[in-house]
C-alpha atoms as a PDB file:
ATOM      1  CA  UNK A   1       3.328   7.662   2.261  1.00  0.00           C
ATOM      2  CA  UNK A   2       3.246   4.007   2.234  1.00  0.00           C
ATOM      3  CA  UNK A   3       6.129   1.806   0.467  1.00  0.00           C
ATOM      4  CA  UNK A   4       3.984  -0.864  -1.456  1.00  0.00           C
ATOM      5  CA  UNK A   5       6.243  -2.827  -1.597  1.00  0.00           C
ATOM      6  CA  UNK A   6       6.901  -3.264   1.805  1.00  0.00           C
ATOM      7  CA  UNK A   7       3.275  -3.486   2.526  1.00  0.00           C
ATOM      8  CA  UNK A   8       3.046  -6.560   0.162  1.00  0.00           C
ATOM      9  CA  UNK A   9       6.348  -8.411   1.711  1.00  0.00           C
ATOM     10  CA  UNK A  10       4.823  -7.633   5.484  1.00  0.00           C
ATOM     11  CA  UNK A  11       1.512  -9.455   4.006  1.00  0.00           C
ATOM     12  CA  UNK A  12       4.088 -12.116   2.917  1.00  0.00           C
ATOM     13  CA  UNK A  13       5.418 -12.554   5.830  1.00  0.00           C
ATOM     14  CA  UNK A  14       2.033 -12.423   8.626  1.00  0.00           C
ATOM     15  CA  UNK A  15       1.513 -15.825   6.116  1.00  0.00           C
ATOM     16  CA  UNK A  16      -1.354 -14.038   3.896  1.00  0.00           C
ATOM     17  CA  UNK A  17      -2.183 -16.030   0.547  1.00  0.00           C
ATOM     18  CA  UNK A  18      -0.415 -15.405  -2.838  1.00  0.00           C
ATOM     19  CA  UNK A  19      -3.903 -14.769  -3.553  1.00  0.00           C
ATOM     20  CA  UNK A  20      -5.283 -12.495  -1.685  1.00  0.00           C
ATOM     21  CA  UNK A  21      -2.084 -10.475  -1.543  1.00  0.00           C
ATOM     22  CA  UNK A  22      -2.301 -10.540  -5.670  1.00  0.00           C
ATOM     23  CA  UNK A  23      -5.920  -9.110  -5.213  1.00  0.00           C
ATOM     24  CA  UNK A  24      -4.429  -5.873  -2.998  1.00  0.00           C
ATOM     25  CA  UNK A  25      -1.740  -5.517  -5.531  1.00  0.00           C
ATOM     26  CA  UNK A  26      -4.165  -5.298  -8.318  1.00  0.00           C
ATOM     27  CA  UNK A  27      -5.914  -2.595  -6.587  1.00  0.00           C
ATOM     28  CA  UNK A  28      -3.463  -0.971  -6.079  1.00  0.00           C
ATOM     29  CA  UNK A  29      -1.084  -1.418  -8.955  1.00  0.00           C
ATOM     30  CA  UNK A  30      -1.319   1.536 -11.955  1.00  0.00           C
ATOM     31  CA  UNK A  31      -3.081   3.892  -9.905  1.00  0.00           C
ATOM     32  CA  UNK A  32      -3.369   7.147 -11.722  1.00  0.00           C
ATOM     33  CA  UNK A  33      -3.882  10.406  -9.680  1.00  0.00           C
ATOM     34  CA  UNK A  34      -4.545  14.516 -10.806  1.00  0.00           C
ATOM     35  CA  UNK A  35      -4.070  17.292  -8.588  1.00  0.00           C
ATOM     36  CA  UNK A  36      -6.228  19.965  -8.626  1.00  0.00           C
ATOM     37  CA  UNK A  37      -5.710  23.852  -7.344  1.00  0.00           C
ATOM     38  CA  UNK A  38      -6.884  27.626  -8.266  1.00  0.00           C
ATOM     39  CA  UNK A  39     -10.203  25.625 -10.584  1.00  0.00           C
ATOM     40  CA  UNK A  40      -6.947  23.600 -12.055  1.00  0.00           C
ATOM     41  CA  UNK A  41      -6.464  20.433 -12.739  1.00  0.00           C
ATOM     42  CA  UNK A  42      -2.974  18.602 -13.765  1.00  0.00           C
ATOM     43  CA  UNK A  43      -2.354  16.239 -16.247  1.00  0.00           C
ATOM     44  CA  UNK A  44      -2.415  12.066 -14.812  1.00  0.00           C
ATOM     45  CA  UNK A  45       0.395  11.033 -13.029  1.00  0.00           C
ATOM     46  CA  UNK A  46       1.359   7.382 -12.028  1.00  0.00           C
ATOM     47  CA  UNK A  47       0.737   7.502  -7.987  1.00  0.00           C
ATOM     48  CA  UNK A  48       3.589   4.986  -7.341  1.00  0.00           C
ATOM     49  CA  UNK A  49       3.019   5.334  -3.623  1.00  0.00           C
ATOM     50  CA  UNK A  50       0.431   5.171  -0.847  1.00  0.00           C
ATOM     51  CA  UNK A  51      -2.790   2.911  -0.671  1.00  0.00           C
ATOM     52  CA  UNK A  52      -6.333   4.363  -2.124  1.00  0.00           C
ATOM     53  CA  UNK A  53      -7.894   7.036   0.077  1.00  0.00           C
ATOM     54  CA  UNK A  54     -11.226   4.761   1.264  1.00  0.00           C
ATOM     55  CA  UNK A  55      -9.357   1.513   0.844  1.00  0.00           C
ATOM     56  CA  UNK A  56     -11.108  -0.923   3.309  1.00  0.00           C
ATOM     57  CA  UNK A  57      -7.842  -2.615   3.391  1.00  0.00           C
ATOM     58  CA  UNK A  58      -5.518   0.441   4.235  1.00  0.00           C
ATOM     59  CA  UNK A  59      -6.002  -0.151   7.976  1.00  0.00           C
ATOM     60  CA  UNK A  60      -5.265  -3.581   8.327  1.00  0.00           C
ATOM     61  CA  UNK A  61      -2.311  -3.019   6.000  1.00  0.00           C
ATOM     62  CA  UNK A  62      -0.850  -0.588   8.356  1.00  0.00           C
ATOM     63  CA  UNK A  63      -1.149  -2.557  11.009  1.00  0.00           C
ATOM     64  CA  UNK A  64       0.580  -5.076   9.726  1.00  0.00           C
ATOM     65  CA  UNK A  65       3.722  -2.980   9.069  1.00  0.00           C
ATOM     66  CA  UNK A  66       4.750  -1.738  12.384  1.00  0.00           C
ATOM     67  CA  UNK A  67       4.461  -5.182  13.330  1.00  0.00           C
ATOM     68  CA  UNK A  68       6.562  -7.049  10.593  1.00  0.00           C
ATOM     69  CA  UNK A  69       8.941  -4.461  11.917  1.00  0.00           C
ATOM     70  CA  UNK A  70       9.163  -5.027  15.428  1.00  0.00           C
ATOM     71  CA  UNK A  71       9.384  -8.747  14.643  1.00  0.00           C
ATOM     72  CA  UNK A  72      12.186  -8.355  12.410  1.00  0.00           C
ATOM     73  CA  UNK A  73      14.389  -6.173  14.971  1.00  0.00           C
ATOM     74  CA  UNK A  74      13.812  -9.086  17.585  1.00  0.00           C
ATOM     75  CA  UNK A  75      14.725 -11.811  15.779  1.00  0.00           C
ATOM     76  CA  UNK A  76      18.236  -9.633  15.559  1.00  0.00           C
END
């Protein structure tokens, strides 16, 4: 499961605009999810976590990540 906020700060960092990283937040931000099993379905819940299955973004997101991570344990 992804940590959005550590997906936003790696954008942050890889020098991606207050814009555009504003525009993946908003996709992102109040996601509502059900679960459904046995023909049941639950009440919403607030998906706090993790990037929208089909996101064309997810991908490039990840990537970042590992990255930002590596780069930080260098500089140490």
């Amino acid at each position: 499961m992804a940590n959005r906020i550590g997906l936003w700060k790696a954008m942050q960092n890889f020098g991606c605009s207050e814009h555009f990283i504003h525009m993946a937040r908003q996709l992102h931000d109040g996601m509502m999810a059900r679960v459904t099993g046995n023909g049941a379905v639950s009440e919403d819940f607030a998906a706090t976590n993790g990037t929208k299955q089909g996101c064309l973004l997810v991908p490039i997101l990840f990537a970042l990540v590992p990255f930002a991570m590596m780069m930080d344990a260098y500089r140490d």
